[in-house]
Protein backbone atom coordinates (compact mmCIF):
# COMPACT_ATOMS: atom_id res chain seq x y z
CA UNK A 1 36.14 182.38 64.42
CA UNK A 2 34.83 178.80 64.47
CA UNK A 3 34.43 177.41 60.66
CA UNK A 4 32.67 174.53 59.38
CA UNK A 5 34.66 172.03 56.87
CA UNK A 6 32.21 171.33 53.93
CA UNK A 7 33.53 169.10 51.19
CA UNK A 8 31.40 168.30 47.93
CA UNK A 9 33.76 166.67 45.53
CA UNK A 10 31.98 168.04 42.15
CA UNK A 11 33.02 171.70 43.13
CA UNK A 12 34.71 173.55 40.99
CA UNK A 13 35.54 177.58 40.00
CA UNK A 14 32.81 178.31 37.51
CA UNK A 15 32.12 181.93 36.22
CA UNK A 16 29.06 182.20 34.11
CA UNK A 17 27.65 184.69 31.29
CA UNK A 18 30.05 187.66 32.52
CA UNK A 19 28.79 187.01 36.09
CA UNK A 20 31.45 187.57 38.72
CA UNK A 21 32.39 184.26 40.96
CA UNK A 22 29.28 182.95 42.83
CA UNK A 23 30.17 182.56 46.82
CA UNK A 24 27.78 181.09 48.75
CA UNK A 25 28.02 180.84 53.10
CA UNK A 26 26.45 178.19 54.50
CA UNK A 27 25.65 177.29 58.21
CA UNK A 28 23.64 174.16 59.43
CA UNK A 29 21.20 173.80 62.05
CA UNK A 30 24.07 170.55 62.85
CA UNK A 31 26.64 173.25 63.78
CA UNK A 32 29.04 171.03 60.92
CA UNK A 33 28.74 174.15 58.86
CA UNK A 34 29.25 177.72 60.69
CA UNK A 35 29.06 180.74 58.15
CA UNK A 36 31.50 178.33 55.90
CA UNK A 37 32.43 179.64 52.41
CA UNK A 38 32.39 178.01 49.22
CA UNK A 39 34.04 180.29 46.85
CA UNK A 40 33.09 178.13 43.67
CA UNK A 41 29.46 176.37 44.40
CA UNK A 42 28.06 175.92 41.17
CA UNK A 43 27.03 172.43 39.76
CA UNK A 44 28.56 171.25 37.00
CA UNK A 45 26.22 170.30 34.14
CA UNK A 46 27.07 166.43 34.83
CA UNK A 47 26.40 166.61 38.64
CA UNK A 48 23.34 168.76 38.01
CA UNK A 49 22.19 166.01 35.58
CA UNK A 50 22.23 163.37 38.11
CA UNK A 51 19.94 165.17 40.74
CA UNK A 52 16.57 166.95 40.30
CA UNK A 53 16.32 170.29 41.26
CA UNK A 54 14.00 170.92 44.32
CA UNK A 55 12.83 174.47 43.55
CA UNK A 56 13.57 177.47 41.16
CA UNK A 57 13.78 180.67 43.30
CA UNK A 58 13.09 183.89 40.28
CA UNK A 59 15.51 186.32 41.16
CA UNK A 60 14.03 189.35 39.84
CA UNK A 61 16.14 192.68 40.53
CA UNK A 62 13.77 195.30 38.21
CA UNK A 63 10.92 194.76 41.34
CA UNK A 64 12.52 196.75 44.24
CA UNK A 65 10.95 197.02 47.87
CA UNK A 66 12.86 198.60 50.94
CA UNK A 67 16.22 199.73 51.76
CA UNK A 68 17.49 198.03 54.55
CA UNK A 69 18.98 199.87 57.42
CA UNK A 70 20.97 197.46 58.92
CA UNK A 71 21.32 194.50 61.44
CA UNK A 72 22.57 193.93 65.10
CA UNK A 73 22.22 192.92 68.46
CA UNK A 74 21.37 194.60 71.82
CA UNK A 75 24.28 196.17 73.62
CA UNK A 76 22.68 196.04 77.09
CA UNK A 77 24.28 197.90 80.07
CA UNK A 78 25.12 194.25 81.19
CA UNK A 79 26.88 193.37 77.46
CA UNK A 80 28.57 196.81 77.69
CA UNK A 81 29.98 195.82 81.49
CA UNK A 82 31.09 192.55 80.34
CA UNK A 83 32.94 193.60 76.94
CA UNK A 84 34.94 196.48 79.15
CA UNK A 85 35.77 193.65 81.49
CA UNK A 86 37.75 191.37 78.65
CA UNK A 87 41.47 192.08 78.61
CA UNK A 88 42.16 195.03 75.71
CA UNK A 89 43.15 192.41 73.11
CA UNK A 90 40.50 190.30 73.78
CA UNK A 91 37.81 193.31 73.93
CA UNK A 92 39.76 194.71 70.23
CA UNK A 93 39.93 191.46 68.59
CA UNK A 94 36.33 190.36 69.05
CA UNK A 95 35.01 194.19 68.61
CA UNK A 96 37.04 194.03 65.16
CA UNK A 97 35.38 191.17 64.19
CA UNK A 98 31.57 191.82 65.07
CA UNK A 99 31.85 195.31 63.74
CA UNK A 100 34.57 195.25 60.85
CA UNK A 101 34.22 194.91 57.31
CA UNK A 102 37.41 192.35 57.06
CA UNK A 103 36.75 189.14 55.28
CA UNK A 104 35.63 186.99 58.32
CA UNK A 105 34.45 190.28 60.10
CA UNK A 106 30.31 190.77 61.05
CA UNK A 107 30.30 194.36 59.55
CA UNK A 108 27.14 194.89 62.15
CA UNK A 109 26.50 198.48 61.78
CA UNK A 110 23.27 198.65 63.80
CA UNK A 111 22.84 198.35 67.63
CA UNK A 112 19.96 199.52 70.27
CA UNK A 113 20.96 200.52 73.65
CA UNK A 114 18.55 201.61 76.30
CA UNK A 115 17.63 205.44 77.60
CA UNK A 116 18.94 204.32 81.15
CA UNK A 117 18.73 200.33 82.53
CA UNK A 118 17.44 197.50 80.65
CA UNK A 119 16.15 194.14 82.84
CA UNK A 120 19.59 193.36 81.32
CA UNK A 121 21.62 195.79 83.61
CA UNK A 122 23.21 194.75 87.09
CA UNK A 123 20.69 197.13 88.86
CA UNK A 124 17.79 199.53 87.98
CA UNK A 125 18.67 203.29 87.45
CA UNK A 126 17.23 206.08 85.43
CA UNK A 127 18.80 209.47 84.87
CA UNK A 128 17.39 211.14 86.99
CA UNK A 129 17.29 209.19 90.28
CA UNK A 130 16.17 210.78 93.28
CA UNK A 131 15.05 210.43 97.37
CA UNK A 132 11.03 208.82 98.12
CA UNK A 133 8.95 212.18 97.52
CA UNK A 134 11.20 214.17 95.49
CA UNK A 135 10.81 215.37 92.34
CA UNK A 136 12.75 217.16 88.97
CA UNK A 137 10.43 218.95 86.64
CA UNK A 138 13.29 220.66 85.17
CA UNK A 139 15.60 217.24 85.28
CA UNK A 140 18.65 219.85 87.18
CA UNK A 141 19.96 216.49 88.55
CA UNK A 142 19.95 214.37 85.36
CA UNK A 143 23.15 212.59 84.16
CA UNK A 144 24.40 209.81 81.55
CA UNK A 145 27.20 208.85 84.45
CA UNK A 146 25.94 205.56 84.71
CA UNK A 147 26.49 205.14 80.74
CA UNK A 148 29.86 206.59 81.53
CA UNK A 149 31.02 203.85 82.96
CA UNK A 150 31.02 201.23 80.52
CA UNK A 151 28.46 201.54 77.79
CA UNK A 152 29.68 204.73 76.30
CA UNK A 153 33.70 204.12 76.58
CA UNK A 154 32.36 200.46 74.40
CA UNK A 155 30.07 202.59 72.22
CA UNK A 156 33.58 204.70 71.15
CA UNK A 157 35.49 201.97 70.77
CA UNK A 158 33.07 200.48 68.50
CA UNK A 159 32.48 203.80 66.70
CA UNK A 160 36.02 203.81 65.95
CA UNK A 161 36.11 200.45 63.92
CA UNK A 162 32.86 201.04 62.58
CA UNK A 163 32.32 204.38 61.47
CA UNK A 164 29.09 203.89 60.21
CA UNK A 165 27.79 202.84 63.31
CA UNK A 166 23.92 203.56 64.02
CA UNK A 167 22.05 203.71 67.38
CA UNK A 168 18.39 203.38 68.26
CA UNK A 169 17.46 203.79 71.64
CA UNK A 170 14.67 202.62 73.89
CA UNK A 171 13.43 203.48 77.88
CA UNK A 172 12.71 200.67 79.59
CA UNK A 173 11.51 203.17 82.08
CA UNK A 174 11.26 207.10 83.11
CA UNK A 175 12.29 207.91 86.81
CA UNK A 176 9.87 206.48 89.08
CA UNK A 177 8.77 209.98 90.18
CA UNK A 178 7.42 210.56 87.07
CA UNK A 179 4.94 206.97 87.51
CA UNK A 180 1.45 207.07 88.85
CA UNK A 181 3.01 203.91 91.20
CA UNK A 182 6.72 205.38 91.95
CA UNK A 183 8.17 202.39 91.13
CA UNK A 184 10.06 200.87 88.37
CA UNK A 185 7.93 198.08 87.28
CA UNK A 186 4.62 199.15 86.03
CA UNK A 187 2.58 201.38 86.23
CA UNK A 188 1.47 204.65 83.90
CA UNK A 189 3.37 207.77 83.01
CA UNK A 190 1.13 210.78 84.71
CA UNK A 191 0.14 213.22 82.77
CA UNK A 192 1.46 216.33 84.43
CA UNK A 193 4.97 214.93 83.14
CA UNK A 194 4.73 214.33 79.81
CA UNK A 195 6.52 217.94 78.78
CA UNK A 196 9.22 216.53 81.62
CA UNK A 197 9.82 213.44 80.48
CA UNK A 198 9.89 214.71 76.40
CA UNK A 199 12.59 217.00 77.39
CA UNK A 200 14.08 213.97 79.40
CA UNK A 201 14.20 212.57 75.26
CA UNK A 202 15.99 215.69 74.53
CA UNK A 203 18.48 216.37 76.88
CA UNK A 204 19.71 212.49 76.57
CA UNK A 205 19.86 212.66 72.78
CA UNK A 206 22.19 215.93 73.34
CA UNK A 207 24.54 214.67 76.07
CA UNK A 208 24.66 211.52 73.97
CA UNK A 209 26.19 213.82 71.38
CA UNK A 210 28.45 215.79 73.64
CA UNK A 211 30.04 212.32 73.97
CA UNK A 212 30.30 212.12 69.96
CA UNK A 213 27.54 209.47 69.69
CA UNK A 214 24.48 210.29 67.48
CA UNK A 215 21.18 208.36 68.85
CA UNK A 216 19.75 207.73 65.23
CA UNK A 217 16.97 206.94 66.58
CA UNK A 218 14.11 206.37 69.68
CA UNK A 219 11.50 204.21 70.79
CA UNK A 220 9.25 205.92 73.06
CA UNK A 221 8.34 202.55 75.24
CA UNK A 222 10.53 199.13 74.98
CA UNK A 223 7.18 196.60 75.42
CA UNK A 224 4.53 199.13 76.11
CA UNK A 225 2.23 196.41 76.74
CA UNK A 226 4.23 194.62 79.18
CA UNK A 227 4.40 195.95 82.95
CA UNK A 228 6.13 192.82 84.57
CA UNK A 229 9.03 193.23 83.46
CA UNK A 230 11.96 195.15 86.00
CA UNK A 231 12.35 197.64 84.92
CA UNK A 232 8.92 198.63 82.48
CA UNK A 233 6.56 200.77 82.16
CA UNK A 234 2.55 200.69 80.50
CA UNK A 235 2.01 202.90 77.98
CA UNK A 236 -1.76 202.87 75.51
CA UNK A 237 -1.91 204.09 72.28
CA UNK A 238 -4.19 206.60 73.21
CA UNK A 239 -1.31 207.45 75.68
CA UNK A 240 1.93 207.32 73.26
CA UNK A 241 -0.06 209.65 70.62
CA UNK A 242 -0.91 212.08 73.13
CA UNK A 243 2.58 212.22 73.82
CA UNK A 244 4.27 212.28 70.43
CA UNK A 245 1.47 215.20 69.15
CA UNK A 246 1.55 217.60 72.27
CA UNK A 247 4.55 217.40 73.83
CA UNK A 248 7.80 215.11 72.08
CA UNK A 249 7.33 215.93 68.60
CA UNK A 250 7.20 220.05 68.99
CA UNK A 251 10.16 219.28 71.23
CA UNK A 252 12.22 217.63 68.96
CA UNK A 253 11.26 220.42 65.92
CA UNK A 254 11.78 223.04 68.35
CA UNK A 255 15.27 222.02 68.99
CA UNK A 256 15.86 220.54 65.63
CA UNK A 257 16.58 217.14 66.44
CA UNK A 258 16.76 214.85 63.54
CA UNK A 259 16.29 211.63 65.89
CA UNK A 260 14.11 209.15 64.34
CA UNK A 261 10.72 209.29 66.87
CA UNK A 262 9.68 205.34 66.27
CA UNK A 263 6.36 204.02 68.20
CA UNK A 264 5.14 200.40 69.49
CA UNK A 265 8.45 198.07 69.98
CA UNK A 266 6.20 195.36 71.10
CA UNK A 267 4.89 192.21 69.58
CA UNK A 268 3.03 191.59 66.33
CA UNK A 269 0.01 190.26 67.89
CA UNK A 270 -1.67 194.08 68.24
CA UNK A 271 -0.87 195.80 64.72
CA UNK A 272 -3.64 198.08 65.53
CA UNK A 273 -1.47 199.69 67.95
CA UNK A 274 1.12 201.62 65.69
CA UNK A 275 -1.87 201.64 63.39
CA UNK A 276 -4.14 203.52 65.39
CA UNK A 277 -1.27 206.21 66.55
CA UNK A 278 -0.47 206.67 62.41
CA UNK A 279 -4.11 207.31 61.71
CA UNK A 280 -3.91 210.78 64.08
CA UNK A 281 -2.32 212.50 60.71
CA UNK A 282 -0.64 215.11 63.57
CA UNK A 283 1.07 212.74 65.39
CA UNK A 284 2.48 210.66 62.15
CA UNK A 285 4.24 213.79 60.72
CA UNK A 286 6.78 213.47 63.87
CA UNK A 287 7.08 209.81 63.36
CA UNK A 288 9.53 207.77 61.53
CA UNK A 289 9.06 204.04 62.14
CA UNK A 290 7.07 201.30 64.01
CA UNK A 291 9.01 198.43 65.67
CA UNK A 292 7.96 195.24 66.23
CA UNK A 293 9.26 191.64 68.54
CA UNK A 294 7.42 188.54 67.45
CA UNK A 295 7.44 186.89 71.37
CA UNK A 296 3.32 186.80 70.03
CA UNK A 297 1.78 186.82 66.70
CA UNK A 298 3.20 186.28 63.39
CA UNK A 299 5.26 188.61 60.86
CA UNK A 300 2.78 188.64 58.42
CA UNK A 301 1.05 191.80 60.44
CA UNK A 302 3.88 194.01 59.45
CA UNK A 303 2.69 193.76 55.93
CA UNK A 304 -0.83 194.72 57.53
CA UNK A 305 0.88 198.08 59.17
CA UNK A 306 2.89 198.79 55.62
CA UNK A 307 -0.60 198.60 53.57
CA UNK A 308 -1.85 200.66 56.33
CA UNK A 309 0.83 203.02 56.28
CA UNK A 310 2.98 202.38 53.31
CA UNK A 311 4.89 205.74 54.08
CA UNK A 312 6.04 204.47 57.71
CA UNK A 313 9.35 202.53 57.58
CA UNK A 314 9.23 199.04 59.61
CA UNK A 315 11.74 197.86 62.41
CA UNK A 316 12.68 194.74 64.26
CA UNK A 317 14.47 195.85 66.94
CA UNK A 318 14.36 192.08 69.32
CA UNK A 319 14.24 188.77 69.58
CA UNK A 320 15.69 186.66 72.35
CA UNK A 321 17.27 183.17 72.12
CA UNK A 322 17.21 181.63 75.46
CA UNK A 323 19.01 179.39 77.83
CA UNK A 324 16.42 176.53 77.30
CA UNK A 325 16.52 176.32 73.42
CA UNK A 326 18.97 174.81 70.95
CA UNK A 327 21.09 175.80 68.12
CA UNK A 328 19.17 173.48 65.55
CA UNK A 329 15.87 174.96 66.74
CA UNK A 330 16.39 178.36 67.44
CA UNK A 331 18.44 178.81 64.15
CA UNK A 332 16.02 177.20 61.72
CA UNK A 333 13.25 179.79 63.42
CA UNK A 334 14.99 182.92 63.35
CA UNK A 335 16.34 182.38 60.10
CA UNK A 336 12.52 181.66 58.81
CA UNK A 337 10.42 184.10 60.78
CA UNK A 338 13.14 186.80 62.20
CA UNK A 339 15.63 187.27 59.20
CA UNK A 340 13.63 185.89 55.70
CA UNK A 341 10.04 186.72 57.57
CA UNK A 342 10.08 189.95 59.20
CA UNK A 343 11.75 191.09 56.39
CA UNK A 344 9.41 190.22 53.05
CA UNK A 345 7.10 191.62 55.30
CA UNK A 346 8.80 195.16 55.04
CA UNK A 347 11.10 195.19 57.71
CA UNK A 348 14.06 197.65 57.00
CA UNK A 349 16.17 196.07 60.27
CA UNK A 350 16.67 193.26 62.14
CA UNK A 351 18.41 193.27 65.65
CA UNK A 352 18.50 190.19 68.10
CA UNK A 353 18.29 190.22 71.58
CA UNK A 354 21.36 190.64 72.86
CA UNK A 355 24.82 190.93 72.48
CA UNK A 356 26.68 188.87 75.65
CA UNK A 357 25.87 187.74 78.97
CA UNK A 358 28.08 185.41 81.46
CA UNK A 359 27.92 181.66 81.92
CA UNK A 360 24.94 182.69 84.49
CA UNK A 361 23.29 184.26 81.92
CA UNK A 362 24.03 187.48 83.85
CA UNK A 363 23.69 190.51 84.43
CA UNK A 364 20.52 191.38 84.81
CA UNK A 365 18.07 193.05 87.49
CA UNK A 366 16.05 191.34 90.10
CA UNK A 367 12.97 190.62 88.37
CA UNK A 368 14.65 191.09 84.76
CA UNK A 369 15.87 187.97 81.93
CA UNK A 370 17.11 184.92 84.14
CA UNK A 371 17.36 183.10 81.00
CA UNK A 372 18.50 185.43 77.76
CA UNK A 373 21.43 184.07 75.74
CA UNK A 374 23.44 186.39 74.29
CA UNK A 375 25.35 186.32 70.85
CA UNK A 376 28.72 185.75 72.97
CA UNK A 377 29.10 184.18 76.53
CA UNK A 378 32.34 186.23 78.00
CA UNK A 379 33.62 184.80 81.00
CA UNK A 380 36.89 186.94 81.78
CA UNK A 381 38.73 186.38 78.69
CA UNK A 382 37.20 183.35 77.73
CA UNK A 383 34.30 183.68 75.02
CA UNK A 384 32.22 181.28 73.23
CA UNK A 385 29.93 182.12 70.21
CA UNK A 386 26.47 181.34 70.67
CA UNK A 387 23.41 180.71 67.91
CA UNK A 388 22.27 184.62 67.46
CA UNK A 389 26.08 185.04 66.17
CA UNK A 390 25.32 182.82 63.01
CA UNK A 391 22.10 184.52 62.94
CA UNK A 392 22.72 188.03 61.66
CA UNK A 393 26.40 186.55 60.90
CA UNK A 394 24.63 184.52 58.08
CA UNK A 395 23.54 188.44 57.08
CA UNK A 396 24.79 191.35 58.33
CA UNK A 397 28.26 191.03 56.25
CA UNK A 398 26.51 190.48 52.52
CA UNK A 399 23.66 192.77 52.96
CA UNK A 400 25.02 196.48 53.52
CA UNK A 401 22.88 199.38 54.65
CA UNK A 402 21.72 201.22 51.55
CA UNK A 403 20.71 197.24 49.85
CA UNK A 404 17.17 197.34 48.57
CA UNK A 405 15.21 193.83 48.88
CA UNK A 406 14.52 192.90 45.27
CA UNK A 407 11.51 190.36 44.55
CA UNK A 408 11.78 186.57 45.04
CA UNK A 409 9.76 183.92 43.71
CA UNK A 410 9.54 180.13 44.38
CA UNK A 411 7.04 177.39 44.84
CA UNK A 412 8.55 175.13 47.02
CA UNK A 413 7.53 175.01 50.92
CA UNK A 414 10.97 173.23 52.10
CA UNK A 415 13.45 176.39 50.63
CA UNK A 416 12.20 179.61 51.65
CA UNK A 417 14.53 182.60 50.50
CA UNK A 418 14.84 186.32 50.07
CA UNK A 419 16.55 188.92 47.80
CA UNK A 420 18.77 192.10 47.78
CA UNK A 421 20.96 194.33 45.70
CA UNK A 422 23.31 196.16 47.08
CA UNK A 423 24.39 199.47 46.42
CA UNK A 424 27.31 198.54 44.61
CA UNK A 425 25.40 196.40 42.25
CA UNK A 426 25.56 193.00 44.36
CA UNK A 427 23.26 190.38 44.09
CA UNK A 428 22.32 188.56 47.32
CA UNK A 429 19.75 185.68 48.06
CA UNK A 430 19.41 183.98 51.52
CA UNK A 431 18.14 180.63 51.19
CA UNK A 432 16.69 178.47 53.82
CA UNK A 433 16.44 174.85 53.74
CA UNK A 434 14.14 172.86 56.38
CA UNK A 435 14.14 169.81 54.76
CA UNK A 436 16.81 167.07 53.60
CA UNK A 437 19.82 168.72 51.45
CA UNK A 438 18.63 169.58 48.27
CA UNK A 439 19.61 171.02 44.82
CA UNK A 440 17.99 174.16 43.76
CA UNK A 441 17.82 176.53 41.27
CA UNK A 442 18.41 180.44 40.91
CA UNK A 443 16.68 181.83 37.73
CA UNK A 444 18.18 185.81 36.88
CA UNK A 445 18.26 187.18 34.18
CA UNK A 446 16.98 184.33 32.31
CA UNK A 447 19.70 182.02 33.21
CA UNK A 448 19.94 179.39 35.63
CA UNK A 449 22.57 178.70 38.16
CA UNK A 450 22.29 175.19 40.22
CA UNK A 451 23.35 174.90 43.76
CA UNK A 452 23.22 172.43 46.29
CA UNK A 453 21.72 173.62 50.19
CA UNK A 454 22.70 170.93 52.68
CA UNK A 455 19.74 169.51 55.17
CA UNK A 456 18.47 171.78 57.21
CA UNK A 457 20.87 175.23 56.35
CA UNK A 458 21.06 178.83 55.60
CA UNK A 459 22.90 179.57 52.70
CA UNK A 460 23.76 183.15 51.41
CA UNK A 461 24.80 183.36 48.16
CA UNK A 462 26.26 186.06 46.37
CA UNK A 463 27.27 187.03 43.30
């Protein structure tokens, strides 16, 4: 794993007021810095002297909010194809270290798949394929073989180094006969199916598990609002509560599957969507979860669905970086709207978009992502880390499932930052500066601890 070299000559091991050692991780928007440890960052009280503290952040862990889930990536049919492709070492060594809970290990325990192929898949399938004009009403022809191939043998050998491993899955389309166009981009799902394709929900969910992998969770529509996309389907409100009241919900209580049911998975420009299906009191007693992309809109209307629905829990489930950007910008961004944004605006999860691709920025369907960067480019054996690596790298390995996001408070516009305690009593704040490198402040427990955030960085400190 690629590490910065950061050198600050005042640094020394300083252990304050019965506080454990502070360690703060650090990667620049320069790339000098890539999740680079500094196992003793305090300021002494002469360096602090000599420079003027930018900001106090108020760390304040009696004010609790949400319990975070987890973070990840994508594992598209196309990442799954590429991973199984590496030689074994390869494949175990770079599996240890996005999913293990070493040292220099990820410890992602979150990752969405699809419910057949993704625009990020090497062609379109569903599960239940069939010949122009026929049709399956009682899905005798279904199978996961496609998933056999790659996907789920990658799935197990993740599951194996991390046990803890959670799934969320999303359609990116039912079998065409099921579509009032009988075709895989576009188009509605007709009404005489909807008891077909719920039961197309359960019967994946349950060979899933005859494979030994639990699907945590669904998404009934990846981009509901989006039909151009190959595959995709259209899907209205009015259409996705219909279908969660009358027809998936009873399914999954009648065959008591705990699967989260989690609506929307589109962009935070239309709030009212998720809102308006959470309103039908019938159909929110079967649903978990609303998930959200930010392609359009801003974060800040996920804290418009929690006041709405302050019971619902909040994903992120995507967020591309693409072939066209650059590691300063698309850093800085994510880190500001994706991780620190989405996030202090209830978001229990955050999972980028996706995990590998090849140097053509491949696989992927005709019509699908021509341009999606993945986390790793794997070429053979060769790999190469890309931005969304440092993204839920700067993360994923301080802030365990179970943390709760404590409250934050600062006044200064140039360091933006965000809280959590862990479960075993950690204290973590991700700090983001935008600006020139700057000394700031922490304020807990009515002391204050000095630290210096080079130009334009993430730091994660914890202590």
């Amino acid at each position: 794993m690629k590490r910065g070299i950061f050198i600050l000559g005042f640094l020394g091991l300083i252990v304050l007021n019965g506080h454990s050692q502070f360690v703060q991780t650090i990667t620049s928007a320069d790339g000098r810095f890539l999740l680079h440890k500094i196992e003793a960052p305090l300021l002494g009280l002469e360096q602090f002297n000599n420079r003027l503290s930018l900001d106090t952040v108020y760390f304040n862990d009696q004010i609790q909010f949400q319990k975070i889930e987890g973070f990840g990536y994508t594992l598209t049919g196309g990442s799954a194809y590429l991973l199984y492709q590496m030689p074994l070492q390869n494949r175990t060594a770079i599996l240890k270290e996005l999913f293990g809970q070493g040292p220099n290990d990820l410890n992602i325990n979150y990752l969405r798949i699809s419910i057949g192929a993704s625009d990020l898949d090497a062609t379109v399938f569903s599960y239940d394929d069939l010949k122009e004009g026929e049709v399956d009403p009682d899905l005798k022809k279904m199978s996961i073989s496609k998933d056999q191939e790659f996907l789920i043998p990658i799935l197990k050998e993740i599951q194996l180094i991390q046990p803890n491993l959670k799934l969320i899955a999303s359609p990116w389309s039912p079998p065409v006969w099921m579509k009032d166009n009988g075709k895989s981009k576009g188009g509605h799902l007709l009404t005489k199916y909807y008891e077909t394709y719920a039961q197309y929900f359960v019967r994946y969910i349950q060979l899933m598990r005859a494979e030994g992998l639990q699907i945590n969770a669904i998404t009934i529509q990846n981009e509901p609002e989006h039909g151009g996309n190959n595959p995709s389907m259209l899907m209205t409100a009015l259409e996705q509560n219909a279908f969660i009241k009358n027809h998936l919900g009873p399914a999954f209580k009648k065959q008591g599957i705990q699967t989260e049911i989690v609506i929307w998975d589109h962009n935070a420009d239309n709030p009212n969507y998720p809102i308006q299906i959470l309103n039908d009191s019938l159909a929110k007693s079967f649903i978990s979860a609303s998930a959200f992309h930010l392609y359009l809109g801003h974060e800040s209307a996920l804290s418009k669905l929690h006041q709405a629905h302050p019971d619902k829990k909040i994903y992120f489930t995507e967020q591309w970086t693409g072939a066209k950007g650059n590691f300063a910008g698309d850093f800085i961004w994510h880190m500001q709207h994706i991780v620190i944004g989405t996030m202090s605006n209830w978001s229990s999860m955050v999972l980028e978009w996706n995990l590998a691709n090849d140097p053509t920025y491949g696989p992927h369907t005709p019509g699908g992502c021509t341009e999606c960067l993945g986390a790793l480019t794997i070429a053979g054996s060769d790999l190469k880390r890309n931005v969304s690596y440092y993204i839920i790298g700067q993360v994923a390995p301080f802030i365990p499932a179970g943390s709760v996001r404590i409250q934050t408070t600062s006044s200064n516009t140039q360091i933006q930052s965000i809280g959590f305690k862990s479960a075993d009593g950690k204290n973590v704040l991700v700090a983001l500066n935008t600006g020139k490198e700057a000394v700031f402040t922490i304020d807990f427990e009515q002391k204050k601890y000095n630290f210096t955030l080079p130009e334009k960085s993430a730091s994660t400190i914890v202590w």
